[in-house]
PDB file of N, CA and C in Angstrom:
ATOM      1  N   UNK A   1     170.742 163.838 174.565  1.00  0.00           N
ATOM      2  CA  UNK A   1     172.129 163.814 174.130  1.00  0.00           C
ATOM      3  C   UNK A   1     172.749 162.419 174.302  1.00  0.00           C
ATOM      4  N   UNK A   2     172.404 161.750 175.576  1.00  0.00           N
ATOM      5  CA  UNK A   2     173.350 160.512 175.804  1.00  0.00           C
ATOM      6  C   UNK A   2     172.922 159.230 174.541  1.00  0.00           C
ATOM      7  N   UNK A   3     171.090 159.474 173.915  1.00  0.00           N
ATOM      8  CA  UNK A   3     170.963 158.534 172.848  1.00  0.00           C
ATOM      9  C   UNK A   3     171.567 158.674 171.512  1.00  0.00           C
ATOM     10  N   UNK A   4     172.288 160.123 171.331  1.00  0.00           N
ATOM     11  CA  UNK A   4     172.811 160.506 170.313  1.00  0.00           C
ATOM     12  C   UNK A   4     174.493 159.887 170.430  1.00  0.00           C
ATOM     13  N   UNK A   5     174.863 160.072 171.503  1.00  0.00           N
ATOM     14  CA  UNK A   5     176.260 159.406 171.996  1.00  0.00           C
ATOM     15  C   UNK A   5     176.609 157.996 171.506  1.00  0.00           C
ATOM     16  N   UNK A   6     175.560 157.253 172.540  1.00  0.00           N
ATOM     17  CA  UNK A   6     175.313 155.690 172.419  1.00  0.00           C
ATOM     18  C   UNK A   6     174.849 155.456 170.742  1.00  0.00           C
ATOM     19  N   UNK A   7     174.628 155.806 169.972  1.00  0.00           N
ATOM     20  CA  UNK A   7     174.527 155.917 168.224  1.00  0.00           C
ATOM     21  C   UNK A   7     175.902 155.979 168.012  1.00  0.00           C
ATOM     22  N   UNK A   8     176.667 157.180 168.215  1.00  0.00           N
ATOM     23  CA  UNK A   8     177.566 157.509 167.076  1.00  0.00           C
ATOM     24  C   UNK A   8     178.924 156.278 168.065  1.00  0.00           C
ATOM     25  N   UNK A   9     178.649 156.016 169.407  1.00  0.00           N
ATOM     26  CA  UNK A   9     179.863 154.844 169.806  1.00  0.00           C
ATOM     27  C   UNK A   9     179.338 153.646 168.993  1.00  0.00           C
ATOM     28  N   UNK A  10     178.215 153.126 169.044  1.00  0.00           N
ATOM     29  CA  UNK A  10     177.988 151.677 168.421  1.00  0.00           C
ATOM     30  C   UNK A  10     178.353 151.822 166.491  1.00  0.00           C
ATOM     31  N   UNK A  11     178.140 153.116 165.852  1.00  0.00           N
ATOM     32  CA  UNK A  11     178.589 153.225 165.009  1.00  0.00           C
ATOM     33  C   UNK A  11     180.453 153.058 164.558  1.00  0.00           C
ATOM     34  N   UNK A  12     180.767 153.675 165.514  1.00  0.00           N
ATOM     35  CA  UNK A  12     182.170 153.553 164.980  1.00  0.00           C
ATOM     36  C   UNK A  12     182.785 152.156 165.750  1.00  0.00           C
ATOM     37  N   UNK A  13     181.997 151.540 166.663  1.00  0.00           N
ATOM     38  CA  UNK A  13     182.536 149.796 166.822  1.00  0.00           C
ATOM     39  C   UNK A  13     181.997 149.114 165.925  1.00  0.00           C
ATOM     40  N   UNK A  14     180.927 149.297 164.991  1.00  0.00           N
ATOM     41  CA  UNK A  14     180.784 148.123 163.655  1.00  0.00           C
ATOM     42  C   UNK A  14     182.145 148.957 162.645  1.00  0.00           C
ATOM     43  N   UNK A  15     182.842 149.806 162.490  1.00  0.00           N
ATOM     44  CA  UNK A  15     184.200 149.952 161.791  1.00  0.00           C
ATOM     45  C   UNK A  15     184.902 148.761 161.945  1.00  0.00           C
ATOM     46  N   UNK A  16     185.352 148.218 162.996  1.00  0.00           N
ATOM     47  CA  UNK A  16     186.182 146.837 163.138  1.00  0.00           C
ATOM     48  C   UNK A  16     187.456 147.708 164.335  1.00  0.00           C
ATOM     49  N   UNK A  17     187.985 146.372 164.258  1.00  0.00           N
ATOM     50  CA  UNK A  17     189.230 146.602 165.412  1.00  0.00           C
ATOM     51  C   UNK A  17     190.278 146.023 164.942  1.00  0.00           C
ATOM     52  N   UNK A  18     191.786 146.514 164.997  1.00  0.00           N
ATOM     53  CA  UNK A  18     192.719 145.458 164.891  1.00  0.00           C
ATOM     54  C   UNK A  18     193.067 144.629 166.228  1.00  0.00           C
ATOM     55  N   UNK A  19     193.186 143.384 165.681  1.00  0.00           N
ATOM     56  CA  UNK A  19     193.212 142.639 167.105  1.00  0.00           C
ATOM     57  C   UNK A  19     195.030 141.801 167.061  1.00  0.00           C
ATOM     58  N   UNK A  20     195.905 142.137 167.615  1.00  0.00           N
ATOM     59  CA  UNK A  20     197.274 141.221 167.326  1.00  0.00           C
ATOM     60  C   UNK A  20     197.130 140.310 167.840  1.00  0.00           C
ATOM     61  N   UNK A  21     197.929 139.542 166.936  1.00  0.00           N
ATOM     62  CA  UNK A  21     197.861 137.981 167.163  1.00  0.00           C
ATOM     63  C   UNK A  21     199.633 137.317 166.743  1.00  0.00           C
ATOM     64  N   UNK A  22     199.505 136.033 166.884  1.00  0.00           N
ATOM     65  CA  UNK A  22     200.326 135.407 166.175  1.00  0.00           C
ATOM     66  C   UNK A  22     200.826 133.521 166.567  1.00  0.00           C
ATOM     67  N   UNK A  23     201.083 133.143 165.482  1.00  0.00           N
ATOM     68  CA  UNK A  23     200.529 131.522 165.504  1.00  0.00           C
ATOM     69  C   UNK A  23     202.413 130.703 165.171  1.00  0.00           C
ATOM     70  N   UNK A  24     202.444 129.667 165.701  1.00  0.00           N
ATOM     71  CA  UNK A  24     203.725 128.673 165.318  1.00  0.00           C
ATOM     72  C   UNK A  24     203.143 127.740 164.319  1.00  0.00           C
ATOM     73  N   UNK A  25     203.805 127.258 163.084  1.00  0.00           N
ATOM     74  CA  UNK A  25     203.572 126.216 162.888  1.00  0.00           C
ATOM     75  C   UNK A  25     204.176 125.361 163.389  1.00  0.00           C
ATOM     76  N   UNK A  26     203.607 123.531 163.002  1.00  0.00           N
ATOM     77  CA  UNK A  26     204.049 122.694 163.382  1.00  0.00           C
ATOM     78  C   UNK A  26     206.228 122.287 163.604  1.00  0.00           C
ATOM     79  N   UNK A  27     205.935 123.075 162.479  1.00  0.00           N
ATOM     80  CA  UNK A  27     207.793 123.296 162.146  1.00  0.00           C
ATOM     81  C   UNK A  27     208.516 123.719 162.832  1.00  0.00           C
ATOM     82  N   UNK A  28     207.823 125.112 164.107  1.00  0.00           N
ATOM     83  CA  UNK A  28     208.589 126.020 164.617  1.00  0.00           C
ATOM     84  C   UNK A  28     208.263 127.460 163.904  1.00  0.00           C
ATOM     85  N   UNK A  29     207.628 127.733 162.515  1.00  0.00           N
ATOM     86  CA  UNK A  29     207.622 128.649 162.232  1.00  0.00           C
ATOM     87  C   UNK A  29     206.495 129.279 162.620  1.00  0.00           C
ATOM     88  N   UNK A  30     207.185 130.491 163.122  1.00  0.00           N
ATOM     89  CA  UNK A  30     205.981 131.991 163.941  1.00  0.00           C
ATOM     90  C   UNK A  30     205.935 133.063 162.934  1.00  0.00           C
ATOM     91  N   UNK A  31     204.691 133.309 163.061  1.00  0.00           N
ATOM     92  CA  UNK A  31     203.803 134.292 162.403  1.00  0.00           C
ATOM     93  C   UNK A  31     203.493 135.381 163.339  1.00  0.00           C
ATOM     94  N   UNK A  32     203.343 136.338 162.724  1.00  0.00           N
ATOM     95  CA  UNK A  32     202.768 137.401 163.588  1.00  0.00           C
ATOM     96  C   UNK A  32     202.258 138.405 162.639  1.00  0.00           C
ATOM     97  N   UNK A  33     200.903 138.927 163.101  1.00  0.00           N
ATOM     98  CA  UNK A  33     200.126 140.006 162.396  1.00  0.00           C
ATOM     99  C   UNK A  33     198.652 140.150 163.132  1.00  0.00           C
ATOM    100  N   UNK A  34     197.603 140.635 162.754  1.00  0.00           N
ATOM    101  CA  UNK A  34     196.362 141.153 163.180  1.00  0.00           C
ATOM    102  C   UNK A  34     195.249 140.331 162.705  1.00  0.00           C
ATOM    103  N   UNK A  35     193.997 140.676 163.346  1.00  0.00           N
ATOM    104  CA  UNK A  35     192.894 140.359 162.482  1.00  0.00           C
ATOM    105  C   UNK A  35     191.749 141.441 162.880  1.00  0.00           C
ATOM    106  N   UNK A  36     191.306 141.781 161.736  1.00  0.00           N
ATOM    107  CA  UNK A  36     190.274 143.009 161.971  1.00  0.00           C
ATOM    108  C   UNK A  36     188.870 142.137 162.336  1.00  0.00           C
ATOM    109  N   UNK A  37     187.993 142.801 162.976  1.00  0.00           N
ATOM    110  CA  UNK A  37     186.608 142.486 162.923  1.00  0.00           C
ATOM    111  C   UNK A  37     185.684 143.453 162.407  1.00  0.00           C
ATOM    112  N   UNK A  38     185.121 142.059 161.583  1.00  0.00           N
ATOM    113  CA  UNK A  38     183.890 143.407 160.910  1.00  0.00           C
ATOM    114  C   UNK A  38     182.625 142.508 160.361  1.00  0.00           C
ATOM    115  N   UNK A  39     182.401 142.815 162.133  1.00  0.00           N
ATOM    116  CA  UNK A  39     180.539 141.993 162.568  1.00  0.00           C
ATOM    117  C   UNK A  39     181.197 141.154 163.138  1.00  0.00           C
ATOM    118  N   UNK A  40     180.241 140.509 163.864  1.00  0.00           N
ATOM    119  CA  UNK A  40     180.403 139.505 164.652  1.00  0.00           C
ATOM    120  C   UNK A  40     181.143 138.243 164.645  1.00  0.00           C
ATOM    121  N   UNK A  41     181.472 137.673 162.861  1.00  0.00           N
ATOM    122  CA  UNK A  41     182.292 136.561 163.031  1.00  0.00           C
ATOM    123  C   UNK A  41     183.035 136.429 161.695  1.00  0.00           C
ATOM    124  N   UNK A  42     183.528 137.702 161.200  1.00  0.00           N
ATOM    125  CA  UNK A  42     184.377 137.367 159.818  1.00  0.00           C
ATOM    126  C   UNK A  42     185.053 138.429 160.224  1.00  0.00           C
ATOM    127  N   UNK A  43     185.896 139.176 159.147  1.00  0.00           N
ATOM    128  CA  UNK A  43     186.904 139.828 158.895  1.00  0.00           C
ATOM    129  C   UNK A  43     188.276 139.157 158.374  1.00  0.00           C
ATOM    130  N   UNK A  44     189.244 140.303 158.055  1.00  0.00           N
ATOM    131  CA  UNK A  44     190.219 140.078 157.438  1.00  0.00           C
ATOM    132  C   UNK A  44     191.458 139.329 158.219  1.00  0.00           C
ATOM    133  N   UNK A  45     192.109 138.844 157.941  1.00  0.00           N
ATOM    134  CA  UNK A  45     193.715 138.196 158.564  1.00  0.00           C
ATOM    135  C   UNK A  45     194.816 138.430 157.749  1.00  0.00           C
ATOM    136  N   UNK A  46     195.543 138.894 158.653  1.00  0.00           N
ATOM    137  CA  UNK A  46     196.976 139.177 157.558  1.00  0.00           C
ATOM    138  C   UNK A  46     198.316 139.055 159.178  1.00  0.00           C
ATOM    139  N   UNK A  47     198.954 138.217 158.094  1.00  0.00           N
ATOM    140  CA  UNK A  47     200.281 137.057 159.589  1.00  0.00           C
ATOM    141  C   UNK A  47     201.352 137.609 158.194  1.00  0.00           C
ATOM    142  N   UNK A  48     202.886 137.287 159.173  1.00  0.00           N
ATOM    143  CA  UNK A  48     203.727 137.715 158.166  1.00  0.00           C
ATOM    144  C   UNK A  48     205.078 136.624 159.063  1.00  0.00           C
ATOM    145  N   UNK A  49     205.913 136.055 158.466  1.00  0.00           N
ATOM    146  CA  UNK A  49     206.694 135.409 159.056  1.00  0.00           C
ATOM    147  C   UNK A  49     208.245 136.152 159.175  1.00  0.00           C
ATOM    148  N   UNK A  50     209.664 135.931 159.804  1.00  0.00           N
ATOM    149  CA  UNK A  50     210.359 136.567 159.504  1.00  0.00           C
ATOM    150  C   UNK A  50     211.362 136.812 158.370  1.00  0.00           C
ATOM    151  N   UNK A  51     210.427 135.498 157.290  1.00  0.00           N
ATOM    152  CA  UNK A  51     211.332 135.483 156.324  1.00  0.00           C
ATOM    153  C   UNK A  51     210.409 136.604 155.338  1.00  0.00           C
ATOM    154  N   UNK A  52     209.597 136.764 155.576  1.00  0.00           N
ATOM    155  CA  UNK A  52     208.523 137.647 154.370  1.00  0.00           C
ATOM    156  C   UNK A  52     207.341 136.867 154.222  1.00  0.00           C
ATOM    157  N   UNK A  53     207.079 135.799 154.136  1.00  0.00           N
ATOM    158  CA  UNK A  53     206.136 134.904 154.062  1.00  0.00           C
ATOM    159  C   UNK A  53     204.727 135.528 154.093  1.00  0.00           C
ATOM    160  N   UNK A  54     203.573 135.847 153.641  1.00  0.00           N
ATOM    161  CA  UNK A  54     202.542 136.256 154.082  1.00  0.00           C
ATOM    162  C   UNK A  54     201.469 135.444 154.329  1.00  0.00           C
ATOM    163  N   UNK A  55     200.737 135.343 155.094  1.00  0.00           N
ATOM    164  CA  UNK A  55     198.976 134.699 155.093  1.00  0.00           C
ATOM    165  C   UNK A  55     198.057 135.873 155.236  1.00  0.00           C
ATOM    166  N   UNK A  56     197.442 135.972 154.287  1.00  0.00           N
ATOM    167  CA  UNK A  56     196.092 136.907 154.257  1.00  0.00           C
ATOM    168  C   UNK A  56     195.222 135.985 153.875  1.00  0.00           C
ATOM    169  N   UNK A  57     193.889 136.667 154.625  1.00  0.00           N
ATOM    170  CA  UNK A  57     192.482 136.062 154.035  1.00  0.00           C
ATOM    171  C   UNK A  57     191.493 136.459 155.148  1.00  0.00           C
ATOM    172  N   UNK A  58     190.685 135.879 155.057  1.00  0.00           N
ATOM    173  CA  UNK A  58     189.556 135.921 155.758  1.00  0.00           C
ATOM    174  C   UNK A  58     188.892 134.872 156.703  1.00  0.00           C
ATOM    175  N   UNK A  59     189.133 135.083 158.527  1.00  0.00           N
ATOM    176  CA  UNK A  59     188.480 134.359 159.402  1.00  0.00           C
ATOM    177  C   UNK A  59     186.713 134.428 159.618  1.00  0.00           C
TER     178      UNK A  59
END
């Protein structure tokens, strides 16, 4: 049973994670939003400023 466990946990951690974050620019302007992981060194990014501003893409 416990090798059937240890399967279906490592399965649903390659799903990804949201991770919060958030960055200043040089200006003063702050961002804030997440970045998912999905594998070891990419996934998605999405920041939002308080005017509406968006940054999406991919780290």
């Amino acid at each position: 049973m416990k090798p059937l466990l240890l399967a279906g946990v490592l399965l649903l951690a390659g799903c990804g994670s949201a991770i919060p974050m958030g960055g200043e620019t040089m200006e003063g302007e702050r961002f804030v939003g997440s970045l998912t992981t999905r594998g070891r060194d990419y996934g998605p990014l999405d920041m939002r400023n308080s005017s509406g501003v968006e940054c999406n893409g991919t780290w």
